[in-house]
Protein backbone atom coordinates (compact mmCIF):
# COMPACT_ATOMS: atom_id res chain seq x y z
CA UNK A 1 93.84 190.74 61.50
CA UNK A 2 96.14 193.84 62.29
CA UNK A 3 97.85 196.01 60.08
CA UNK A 4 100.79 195.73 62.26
CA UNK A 5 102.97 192.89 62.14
CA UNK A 6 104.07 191.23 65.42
CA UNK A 7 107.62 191.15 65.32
CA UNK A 8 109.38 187.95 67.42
CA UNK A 9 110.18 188.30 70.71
CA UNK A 10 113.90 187.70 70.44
CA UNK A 11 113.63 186.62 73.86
CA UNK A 12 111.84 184.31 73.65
CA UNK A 13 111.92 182.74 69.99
CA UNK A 14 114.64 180.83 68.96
CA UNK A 15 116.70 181.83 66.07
CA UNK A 16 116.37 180.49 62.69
CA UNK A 17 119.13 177.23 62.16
CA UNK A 18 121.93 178.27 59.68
CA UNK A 19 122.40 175.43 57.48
CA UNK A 20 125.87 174.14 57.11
CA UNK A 21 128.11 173.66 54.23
CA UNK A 22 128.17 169.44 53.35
CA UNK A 23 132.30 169.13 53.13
CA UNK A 24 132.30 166.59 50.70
CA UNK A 25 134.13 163.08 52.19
CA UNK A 26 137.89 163.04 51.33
CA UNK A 27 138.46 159.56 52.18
CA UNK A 28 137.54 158.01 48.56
CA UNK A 29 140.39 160.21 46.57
CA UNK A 30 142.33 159.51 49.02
CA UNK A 31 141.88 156.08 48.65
CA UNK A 32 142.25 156.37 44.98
CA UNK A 33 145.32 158.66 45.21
CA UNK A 34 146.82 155.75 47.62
CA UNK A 35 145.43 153.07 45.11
CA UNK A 36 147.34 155.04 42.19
CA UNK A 37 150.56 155.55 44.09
CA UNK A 38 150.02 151.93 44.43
CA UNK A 39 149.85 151.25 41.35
CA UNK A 40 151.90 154.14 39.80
CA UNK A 41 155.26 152.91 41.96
CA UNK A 42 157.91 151.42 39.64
CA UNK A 43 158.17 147.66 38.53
CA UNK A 44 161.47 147.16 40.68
CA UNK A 45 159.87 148.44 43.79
CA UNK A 46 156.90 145.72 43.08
CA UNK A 47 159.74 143.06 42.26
CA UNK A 48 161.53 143.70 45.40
CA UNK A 49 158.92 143.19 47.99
CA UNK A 50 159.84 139.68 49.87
CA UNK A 51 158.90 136.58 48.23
CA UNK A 52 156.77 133.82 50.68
CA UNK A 53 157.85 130.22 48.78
CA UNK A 54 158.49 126.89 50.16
CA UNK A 55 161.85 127.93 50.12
CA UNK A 56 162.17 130.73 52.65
CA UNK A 57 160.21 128.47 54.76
CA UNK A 58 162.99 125.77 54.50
CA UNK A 59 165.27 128.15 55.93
CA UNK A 60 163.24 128.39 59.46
CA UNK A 61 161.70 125.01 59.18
CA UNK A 62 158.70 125.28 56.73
CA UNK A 63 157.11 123.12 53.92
CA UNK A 64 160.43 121.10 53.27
CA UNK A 65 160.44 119.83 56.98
CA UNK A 66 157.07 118.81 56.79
CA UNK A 67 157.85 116.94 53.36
CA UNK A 68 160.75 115.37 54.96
CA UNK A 69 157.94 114.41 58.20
CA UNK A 70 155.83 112.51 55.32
CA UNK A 71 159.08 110.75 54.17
CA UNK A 72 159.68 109.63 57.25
CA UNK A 73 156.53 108.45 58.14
CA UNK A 74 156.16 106.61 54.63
CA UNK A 75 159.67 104.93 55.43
CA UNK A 76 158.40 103.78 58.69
CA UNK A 77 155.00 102.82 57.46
CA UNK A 78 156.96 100.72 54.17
CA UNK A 79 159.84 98.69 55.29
CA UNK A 80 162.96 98.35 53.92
CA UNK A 81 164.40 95.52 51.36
CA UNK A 82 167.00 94.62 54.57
CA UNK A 83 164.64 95.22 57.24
CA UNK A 84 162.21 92.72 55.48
CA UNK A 85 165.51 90.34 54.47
CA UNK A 86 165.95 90.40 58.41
CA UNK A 87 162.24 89.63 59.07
CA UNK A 88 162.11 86.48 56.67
CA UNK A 89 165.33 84.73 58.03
CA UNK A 90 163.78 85.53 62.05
CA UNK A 91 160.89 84.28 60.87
CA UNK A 92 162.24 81.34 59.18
CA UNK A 93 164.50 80.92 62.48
CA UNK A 94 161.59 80.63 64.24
CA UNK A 95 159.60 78.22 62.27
CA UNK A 96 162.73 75.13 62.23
CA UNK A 97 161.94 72.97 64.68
CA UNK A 98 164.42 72.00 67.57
CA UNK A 99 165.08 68.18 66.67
CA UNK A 100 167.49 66.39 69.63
CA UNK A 101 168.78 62.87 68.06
CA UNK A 102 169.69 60.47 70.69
CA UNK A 103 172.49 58.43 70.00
CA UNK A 104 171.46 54.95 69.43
CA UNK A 105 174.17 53.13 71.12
CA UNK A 106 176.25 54.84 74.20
CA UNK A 107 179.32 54.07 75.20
CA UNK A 108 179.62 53.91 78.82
CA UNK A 109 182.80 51.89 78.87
CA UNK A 110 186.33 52.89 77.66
CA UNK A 111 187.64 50.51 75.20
CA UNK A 112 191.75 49.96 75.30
CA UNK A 113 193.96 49.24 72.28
CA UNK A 114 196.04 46.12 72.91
CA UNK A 115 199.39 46.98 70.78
CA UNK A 116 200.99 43.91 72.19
CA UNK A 117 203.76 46.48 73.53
CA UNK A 118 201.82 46.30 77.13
CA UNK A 119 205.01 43.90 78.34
CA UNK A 120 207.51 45.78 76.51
CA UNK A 121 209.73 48.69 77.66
CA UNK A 122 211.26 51.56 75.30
CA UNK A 123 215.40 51.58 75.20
CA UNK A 124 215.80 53.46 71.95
CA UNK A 125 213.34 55.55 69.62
CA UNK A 126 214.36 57.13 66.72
CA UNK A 127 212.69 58.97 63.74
CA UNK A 128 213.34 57.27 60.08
CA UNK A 129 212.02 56.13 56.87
CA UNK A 130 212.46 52.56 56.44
CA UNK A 131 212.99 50.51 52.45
CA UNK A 132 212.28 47.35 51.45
CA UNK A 133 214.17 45.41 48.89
CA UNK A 134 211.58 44.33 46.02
CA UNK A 135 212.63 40.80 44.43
CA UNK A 136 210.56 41.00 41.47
CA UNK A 137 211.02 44.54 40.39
CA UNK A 138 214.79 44.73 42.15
CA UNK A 139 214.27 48.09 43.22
CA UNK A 140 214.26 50.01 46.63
CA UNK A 141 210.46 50.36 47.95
CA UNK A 142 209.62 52.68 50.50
CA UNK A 143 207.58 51.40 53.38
CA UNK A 144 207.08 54.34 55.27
CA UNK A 145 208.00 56.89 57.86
CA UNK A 146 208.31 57.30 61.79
CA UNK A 147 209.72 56.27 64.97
CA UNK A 148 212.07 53.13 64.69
CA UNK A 149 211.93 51.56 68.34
CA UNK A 150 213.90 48.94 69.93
CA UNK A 151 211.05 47.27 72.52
CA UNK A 152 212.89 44.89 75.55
CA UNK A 153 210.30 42.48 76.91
CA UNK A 154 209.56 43.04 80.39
CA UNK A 155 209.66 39.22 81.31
CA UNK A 156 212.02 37.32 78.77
CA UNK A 157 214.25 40.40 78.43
CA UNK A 158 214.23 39.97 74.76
CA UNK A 159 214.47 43.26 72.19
CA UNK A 160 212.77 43.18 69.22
CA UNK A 161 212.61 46.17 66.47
CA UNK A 162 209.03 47.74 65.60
CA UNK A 163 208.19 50.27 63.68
CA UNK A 164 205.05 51.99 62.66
CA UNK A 165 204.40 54.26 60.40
CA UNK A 166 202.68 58.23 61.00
CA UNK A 167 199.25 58.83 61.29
CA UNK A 168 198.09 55.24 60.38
CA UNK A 169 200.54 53.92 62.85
CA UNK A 170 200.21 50.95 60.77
CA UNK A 171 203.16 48.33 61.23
CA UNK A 172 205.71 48.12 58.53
CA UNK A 173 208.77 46.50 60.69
CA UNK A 174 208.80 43.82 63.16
CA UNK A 175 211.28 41.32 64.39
CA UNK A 176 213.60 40.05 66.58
CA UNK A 177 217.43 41.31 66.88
CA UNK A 178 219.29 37.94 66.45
CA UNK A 179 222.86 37.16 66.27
CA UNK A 180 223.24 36.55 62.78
CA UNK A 181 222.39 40.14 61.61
CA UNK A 182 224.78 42.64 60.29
CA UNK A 183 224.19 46.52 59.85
CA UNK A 184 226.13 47.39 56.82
CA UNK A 185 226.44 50.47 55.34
CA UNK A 186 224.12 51.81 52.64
CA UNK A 187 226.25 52.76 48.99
CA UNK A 188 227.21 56.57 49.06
CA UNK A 189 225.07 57.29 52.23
CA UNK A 190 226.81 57.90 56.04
CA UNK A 191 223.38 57.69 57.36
CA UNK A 192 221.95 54.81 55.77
CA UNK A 193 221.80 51.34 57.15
CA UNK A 194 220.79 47.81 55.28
CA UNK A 195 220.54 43.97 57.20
CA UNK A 196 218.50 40.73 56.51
CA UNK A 197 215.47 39.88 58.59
CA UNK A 198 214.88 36.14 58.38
CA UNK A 199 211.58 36.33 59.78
CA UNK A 200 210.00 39.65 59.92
CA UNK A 201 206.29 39.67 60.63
CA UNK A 202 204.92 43.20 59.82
CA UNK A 203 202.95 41.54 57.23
CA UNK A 204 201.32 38.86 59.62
CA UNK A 205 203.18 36.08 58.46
CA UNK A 206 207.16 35.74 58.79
CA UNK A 207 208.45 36.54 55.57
CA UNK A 208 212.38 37.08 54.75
CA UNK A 209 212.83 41.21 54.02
CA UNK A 210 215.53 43.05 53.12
CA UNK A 211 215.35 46.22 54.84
CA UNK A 212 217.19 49.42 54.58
CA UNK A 213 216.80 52.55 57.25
CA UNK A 214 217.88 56.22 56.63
CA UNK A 215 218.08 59.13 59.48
CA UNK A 216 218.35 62.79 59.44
CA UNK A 217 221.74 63.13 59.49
CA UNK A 218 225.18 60.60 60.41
CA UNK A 219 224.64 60.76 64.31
CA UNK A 220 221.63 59.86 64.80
CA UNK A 221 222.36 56.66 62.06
CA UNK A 222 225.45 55.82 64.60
CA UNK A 223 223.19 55.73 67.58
CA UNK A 224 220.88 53.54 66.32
CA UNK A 225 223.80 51.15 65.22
CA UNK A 226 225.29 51.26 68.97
CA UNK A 227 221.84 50.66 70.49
CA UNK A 228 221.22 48.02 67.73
CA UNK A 229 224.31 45.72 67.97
CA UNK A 230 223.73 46.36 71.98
CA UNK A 231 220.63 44.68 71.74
CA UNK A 232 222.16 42.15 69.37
CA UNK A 233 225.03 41.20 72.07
CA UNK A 234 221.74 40.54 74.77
CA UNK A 235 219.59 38.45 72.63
CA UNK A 236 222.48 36.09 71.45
CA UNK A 237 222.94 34.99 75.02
CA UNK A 238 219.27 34.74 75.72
CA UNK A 239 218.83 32.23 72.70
CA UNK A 240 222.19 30.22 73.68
CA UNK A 241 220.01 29.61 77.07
CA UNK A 242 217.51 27.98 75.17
């Protein structure tokens, strides 16, 4: 071994590598200073920060709506007390059956009324209540109201007074006109007639009445006295033929 030392080539030898300072990583404080202004910012600032809660989502169509979406869909899955009121009474609808009674008798033929006035013609009709004179209690007994008509027979040209009362049109005067009748005038009345019928047959058989007729007003009772001893003047000379 020489005493001289062989000093590098600094040609061709590379120079030593200079180790470099380790720069410690700032990121953790920094991340801690962060974390403690975090932490170190006032209560207020903390309070202030927005709020997520079912109700800021109601305001753009959150939570509520889809709580309202369930109540719906429990509505329509539940029916109402009407909607079920309306379902029963369909239903029952449906189940009564469709019965169709047939008459048991039809009638196919129209049946006519005989009156007995088929012969007759109309020459006066009047509206009137018509009395009757009770024996036994010896009052005035009212018989009923409606048309008073004098009815001249087609064929024998007699006139004979009917008249039935309303609704029932049941018959509570009938007889002839004959000569011996007088209209006289009933006490305090200007509209009020009384006569004798010797035979009047309203009841079925001919029975003696008293009978006493009052109109609306005094006219109409002096019309039916003209048209009354008219008919009186005809039959007279009709039962002198006889």
């Amino acid at each position: 071994m020489s005493d001289t030392e062989t000093k590098p080539d600094p040609t061709t030898t590379a120079p030593p590598e200079e180790k470099k300072e380790e720069v410690p990583a700032t990121t953790e404080p920094e991340a801690e200073t962060k974390q403690g202004e975090t932490t170190d910012k006032p209560a207020a600032e903390q309070e202030a920060k927005p709020v997520t809660s079912d109700s800021v989502f109601s305001m753009f169509g959150g939570g509520p709506k889809k709580e309202k979406k369930e109540e719906a869909e429990d509505d329509q899955a539940e029916p109402s007390g009407s909607s079920k009121k309306k379902e029963s009474e369909e239903a029952d609808v449906e189940a009564e059956p469709d019965v169709d009674f047939e008459p048991v008798y039809r009638l196919t033929e129209k049946v006519e009324i005989k009156t007995n006035e088929e012969l007759e013609e109309q020459v006066f009709k009047m509206r009137a209540k018509l009395f009757k004179f009770d024996t036994d209690s010896r009052e005035w007994k009212e018989r009923g109201t409606g048309d008073v008509r004098l009815l001249k027979h087609k064929e024998n040209h007699k006139t004979r007074l009917v008249m039935r009362r309303d609704k029932t049109h049941k018959v509570c005067a009938n007889h002839y006109i004959v000569p011996d009748m007088k209209l006289s005038p009933n006490v305090g009345s200007d509209r009020s007639w009384v006569w004798n019928a010797a035979a009047d047959v309203s009841e079925g058989e001919p029975e003696a009445q008293t009978l006493a007729i009052r109109f609306a007003n005094s006219e109409n009772a002096n019309l039916f006295k003209e048209a009354f001893e008219k008919a009186q003047e005809e039959n007279e000379k009709l039962f002198n033929k006889q």
